[in-house]
N, C-alpha and C. Protein backbone atom coordinates (compact mmCIF):
# COMPACT_ATOMS: atom_id res chain seq x y z
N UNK A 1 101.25 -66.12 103.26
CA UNK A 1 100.78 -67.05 104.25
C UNK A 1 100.34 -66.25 105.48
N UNK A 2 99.21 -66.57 105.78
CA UNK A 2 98.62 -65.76 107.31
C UNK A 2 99.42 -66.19 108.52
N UNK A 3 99.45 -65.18 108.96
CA UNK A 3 100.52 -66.10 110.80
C UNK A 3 99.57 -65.60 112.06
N UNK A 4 98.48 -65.81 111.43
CA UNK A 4 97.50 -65.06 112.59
C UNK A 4 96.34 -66.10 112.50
N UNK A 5 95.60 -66.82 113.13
CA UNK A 5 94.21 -67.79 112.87
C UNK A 5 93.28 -66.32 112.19
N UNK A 6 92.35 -66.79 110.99
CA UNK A 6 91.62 -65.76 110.60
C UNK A 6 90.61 -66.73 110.19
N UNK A 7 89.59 -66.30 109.67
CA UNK A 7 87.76 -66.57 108.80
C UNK A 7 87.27 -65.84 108.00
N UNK A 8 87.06 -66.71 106.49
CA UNK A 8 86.64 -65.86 105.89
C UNK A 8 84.47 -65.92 106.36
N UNK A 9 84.05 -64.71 105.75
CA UNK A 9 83.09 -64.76 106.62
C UNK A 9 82.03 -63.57 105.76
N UNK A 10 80.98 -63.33 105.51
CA UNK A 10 80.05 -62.02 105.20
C UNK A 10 80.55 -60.62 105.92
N UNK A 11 80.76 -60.18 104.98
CA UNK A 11 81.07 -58.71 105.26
C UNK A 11 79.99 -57.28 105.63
N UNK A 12 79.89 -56.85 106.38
CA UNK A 12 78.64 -55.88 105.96
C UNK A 12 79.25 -54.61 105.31
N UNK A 13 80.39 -54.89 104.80
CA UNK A 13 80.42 -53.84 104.08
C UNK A 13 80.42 -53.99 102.43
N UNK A 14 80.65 -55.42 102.01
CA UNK A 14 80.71 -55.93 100.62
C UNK A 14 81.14 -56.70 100.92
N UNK A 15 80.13 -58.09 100.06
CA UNK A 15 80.72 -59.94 100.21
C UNK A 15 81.15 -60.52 101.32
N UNK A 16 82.23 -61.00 100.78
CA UNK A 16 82.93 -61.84 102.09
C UNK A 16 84.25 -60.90 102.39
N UNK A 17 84.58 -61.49 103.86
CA UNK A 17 85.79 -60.67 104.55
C UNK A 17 86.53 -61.65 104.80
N UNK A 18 87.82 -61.16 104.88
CA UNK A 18 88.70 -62.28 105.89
C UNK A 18 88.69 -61.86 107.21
N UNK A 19 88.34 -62.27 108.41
CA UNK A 19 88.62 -61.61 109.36
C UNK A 19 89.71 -62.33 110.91
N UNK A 20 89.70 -61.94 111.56
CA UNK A 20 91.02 -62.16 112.83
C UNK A 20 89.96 -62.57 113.29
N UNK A 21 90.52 -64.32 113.90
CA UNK A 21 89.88 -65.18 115.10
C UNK A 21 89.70 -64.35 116.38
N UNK A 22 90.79 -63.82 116.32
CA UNK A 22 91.05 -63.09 118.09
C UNK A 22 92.18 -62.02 117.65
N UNK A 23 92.00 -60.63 119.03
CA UNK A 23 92.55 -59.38 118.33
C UNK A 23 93.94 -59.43 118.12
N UNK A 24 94.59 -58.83 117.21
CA UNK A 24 95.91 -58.58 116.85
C UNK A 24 96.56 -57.65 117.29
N UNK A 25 97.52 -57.73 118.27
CA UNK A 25 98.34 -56.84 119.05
C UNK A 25 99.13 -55.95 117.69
N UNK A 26 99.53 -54.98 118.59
CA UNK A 26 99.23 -53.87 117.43
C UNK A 26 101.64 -54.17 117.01
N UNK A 27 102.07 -54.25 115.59
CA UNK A 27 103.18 -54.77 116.12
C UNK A 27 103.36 -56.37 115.47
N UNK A 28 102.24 -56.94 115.68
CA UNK A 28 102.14 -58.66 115.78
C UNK A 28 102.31 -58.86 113.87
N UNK A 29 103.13 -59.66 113.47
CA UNK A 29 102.68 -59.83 112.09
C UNK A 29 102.06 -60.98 111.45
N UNK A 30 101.09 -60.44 110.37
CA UNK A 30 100.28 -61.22 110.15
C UNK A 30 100.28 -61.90 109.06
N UNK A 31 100.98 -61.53 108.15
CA UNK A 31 101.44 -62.22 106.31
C UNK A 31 102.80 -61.80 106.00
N UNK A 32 103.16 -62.71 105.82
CA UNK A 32 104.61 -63.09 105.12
C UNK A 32 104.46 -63.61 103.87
N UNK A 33 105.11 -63.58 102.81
CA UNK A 33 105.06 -63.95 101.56
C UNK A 33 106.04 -65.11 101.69
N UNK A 34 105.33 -66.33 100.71
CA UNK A 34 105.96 -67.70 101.68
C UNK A 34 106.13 -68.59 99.82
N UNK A 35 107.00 -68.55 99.52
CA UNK A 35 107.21 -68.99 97.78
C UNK A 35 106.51 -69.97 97.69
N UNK A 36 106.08 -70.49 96.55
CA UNK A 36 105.19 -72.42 97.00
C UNK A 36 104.25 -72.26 96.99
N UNK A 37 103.53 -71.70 98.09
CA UNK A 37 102.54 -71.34 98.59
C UNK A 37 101.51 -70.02 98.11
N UNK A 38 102.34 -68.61 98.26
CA UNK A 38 101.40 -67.88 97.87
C UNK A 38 102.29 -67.30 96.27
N UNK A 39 101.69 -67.08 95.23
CA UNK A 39 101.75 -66.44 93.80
C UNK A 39 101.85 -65.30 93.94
N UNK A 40 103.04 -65.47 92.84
CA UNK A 40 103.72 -64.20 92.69
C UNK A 40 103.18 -63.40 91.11
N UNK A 41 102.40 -62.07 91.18
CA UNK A 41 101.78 -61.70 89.51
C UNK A 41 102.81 -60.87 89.44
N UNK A 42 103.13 -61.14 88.29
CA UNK A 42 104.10 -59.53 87.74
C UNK A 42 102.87 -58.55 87.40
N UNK A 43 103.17 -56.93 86.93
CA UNK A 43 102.23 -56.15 86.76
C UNK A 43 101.54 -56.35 84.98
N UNK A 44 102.74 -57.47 84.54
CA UNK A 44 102.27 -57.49 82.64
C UNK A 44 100.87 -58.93 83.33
């Protein structure tokens, strides 16, 4: 789960990006793994 406002958006470096609404203090966290919500892959 993101804990930061972000956009996904065109990348100029390849496709799309996710990027930060506004800058991220350096420190600040931004994803937490949140059960429910985000999937868990094993490596099989």
């Amino acid at each position: 789960m993101m804990l930061i406002r972000t956009r996904v958006a065109p990348s100029t470096i390849h496709g799309m990006g996710l990027f930060t609404v506004e800058p991220a203090v350096k420190g600040t966290p931004i994803w937490r793994f949140e059960p429910g919500f985000d999937h868990d892959f094993s490596p099989e």
